[in-house]
N, C-alpha and C. Protein backbone atom coordinates (compact mmCIF):
# COMPACT_ATOMS: atom_id res chain seq x y z
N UNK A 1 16.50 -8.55 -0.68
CA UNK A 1 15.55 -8.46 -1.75
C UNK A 1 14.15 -8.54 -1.14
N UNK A 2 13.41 -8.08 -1.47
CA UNK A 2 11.99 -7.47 -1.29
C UNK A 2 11.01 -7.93 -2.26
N UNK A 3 10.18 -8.51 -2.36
CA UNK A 3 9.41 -9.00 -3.59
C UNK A 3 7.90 -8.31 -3.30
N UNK A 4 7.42 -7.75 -4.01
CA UNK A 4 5.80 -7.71 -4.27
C UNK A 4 5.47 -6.41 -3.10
N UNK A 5 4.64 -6.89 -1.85
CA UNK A 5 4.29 -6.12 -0.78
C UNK A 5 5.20 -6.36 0.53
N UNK A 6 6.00 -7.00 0.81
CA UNK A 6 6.88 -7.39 1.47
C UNK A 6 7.81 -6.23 1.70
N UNK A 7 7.23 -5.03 1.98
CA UNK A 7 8.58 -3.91 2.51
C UNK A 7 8.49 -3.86 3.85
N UNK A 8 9.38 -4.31 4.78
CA UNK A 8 9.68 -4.42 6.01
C UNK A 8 10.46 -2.70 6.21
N UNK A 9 9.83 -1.74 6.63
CA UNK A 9 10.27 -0.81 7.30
C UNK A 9 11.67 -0.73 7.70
N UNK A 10 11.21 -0.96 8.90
CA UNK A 10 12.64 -1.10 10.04
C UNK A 10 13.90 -2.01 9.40
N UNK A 11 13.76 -3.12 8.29
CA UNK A 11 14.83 -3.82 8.13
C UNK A 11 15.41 -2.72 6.66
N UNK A 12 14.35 -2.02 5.87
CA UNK A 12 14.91 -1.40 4.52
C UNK A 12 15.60 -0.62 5.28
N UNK A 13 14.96 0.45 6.65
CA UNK A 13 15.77 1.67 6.92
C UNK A 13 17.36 1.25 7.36
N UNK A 14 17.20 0.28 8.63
CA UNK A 14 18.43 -0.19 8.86
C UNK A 14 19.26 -0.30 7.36
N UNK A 15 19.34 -0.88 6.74
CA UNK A 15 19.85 -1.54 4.89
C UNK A 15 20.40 -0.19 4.90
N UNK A 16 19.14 0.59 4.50
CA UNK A 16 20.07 1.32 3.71
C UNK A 16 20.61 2.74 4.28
N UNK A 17 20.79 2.86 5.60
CA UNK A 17 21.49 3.32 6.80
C UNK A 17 23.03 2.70 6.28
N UNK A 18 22.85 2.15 6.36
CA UNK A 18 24.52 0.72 6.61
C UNK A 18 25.06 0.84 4.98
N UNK A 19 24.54 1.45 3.83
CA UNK A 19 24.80 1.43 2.42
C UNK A 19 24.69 0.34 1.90
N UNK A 20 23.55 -0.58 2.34
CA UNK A 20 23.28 -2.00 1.52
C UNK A 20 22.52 -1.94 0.34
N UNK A 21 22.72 -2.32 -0.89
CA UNK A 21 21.95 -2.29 -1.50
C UNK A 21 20.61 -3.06 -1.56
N UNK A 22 19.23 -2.21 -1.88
CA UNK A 22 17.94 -3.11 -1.90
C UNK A 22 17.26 -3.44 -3.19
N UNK A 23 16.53 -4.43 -3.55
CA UNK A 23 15.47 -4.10 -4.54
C UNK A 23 14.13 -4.76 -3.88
N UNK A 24 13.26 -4.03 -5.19
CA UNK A 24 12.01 -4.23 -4.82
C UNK A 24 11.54 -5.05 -6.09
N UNK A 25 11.61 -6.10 -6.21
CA UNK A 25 11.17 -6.72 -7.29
C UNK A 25 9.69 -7.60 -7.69
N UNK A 26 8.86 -7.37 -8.46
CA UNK A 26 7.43 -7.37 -8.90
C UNK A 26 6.21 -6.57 -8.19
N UNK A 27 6.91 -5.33 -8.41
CA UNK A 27 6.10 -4.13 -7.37
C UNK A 27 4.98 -3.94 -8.15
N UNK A 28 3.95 -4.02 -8.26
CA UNK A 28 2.72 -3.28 -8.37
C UNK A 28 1.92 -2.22 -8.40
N UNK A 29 1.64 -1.13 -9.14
CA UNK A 29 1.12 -0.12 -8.47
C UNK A 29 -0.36 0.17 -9.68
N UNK A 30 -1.41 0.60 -9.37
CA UNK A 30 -2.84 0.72 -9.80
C UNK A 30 -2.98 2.19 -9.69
N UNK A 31 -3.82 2.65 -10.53
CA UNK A 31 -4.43 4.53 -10.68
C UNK A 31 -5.50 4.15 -9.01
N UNK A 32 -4.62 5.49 -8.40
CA UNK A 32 -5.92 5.63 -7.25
C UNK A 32 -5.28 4.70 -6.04
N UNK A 33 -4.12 3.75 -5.93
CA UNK A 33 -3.71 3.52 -5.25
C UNK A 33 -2.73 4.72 -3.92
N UNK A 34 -3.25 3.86 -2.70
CA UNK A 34 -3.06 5.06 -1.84
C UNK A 34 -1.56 5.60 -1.54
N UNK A 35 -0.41 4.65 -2.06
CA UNK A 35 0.78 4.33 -2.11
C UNK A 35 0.82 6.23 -2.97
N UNK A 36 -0.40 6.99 -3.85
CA UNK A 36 0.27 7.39 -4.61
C UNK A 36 -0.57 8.67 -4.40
N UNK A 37 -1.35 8.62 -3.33
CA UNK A 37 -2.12 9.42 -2.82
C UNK A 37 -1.26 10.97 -1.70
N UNK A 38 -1.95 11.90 -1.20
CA UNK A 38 -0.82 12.89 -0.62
C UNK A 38 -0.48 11.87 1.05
N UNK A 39 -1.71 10.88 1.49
CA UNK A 39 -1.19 10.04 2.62
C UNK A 39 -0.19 9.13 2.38
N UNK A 40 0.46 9.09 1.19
CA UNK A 40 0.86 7.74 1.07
C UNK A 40 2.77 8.51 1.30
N UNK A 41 2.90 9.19 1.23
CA UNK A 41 4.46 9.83 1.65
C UNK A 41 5.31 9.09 2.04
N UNK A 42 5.34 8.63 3.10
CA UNK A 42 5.85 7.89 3.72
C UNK A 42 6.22 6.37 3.52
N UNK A 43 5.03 5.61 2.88
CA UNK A 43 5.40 4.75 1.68
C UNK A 43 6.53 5.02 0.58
N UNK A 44 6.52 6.21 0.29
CA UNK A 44 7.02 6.78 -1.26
C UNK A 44 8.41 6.70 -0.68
N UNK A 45 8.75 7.47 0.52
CA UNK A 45 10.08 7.71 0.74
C UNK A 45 10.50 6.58 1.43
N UNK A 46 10.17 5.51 1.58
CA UNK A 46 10.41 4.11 1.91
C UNK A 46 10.92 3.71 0.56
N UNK A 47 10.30 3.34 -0.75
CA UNK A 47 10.68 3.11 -1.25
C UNK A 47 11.24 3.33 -2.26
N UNK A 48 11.83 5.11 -2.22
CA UNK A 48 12.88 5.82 -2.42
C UNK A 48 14.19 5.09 -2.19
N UNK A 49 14.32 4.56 -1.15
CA UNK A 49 15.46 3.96 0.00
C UNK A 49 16.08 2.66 -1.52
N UNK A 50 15.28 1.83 -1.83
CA UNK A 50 15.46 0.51 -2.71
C UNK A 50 16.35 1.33 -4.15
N UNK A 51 17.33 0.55 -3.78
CA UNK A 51 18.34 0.57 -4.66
C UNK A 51 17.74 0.32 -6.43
N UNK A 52 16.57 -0.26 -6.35
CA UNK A 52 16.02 -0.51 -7.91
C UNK A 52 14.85 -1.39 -7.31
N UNK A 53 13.89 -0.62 -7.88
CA UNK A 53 12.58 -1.04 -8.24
C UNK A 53 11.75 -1.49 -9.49
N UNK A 54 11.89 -2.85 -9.64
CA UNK A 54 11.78 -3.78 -11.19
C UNK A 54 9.62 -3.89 -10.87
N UNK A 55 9.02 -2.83 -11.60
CA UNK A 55 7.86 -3.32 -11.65
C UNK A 55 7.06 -4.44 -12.60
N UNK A 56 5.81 -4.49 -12.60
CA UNK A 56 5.23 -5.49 -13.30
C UNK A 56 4.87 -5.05 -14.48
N UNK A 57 4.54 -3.36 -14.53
CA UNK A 57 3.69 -3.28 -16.06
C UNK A 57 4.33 -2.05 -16.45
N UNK A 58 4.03 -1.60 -17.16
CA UNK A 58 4.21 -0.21 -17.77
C UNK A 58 3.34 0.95 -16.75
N UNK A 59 2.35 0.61 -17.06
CA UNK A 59 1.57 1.47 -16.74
C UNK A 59 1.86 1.48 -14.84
N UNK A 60 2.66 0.78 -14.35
CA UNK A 60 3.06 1.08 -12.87
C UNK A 60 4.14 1.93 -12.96
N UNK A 61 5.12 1.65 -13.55
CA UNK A 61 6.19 2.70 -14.05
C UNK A 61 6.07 3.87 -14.32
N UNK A 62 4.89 4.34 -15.06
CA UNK A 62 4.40 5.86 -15.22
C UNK A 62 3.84 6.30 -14.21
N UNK A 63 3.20 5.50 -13.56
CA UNK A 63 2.25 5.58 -11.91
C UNK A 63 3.53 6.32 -11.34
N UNK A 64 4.25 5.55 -10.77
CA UNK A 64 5.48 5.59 -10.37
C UNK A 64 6.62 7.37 -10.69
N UNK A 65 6.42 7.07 -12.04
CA UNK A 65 7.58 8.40 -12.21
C UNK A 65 6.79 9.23 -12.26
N UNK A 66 5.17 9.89 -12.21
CA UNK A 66 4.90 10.91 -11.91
C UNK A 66 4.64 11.41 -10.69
N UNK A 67 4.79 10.81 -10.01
CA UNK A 67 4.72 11.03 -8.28
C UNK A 67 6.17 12.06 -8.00
């Protein structure tokens, strides 16, 4: 489990290499955050990997599913 900003790379990829399940629980995301920007990719498909991502607001959730 993963809480907040706490995504460790190397330990999610290993995870979910091996079919472990992950979550990301009280994720955060803001308009204009770079997580959601065309640099932020690599973030995104990181946390593609998390088995379920439980955010904080609504409005991160829409952040979120229009990416």
């Amino acid at each position: 489990m993963f809480v907040k900003y706490e995504v460790w790379p190397n330990l999610l990829c290993a995870l979910h290499r091996r079919g472990i399940r992950t979550a990301l629980v009280a994720a955060h995301v803001v308009a204009g955050a770079w997580v959601l920007r065309p640099w932020g990719r690599g973030v995104r498909a990181l946390w593609r990997m998390f088995s379920l991502v439980l955010v904080q607001t609504q409005t991160s959730t829409d952040l979120l599913a229009a990416v």
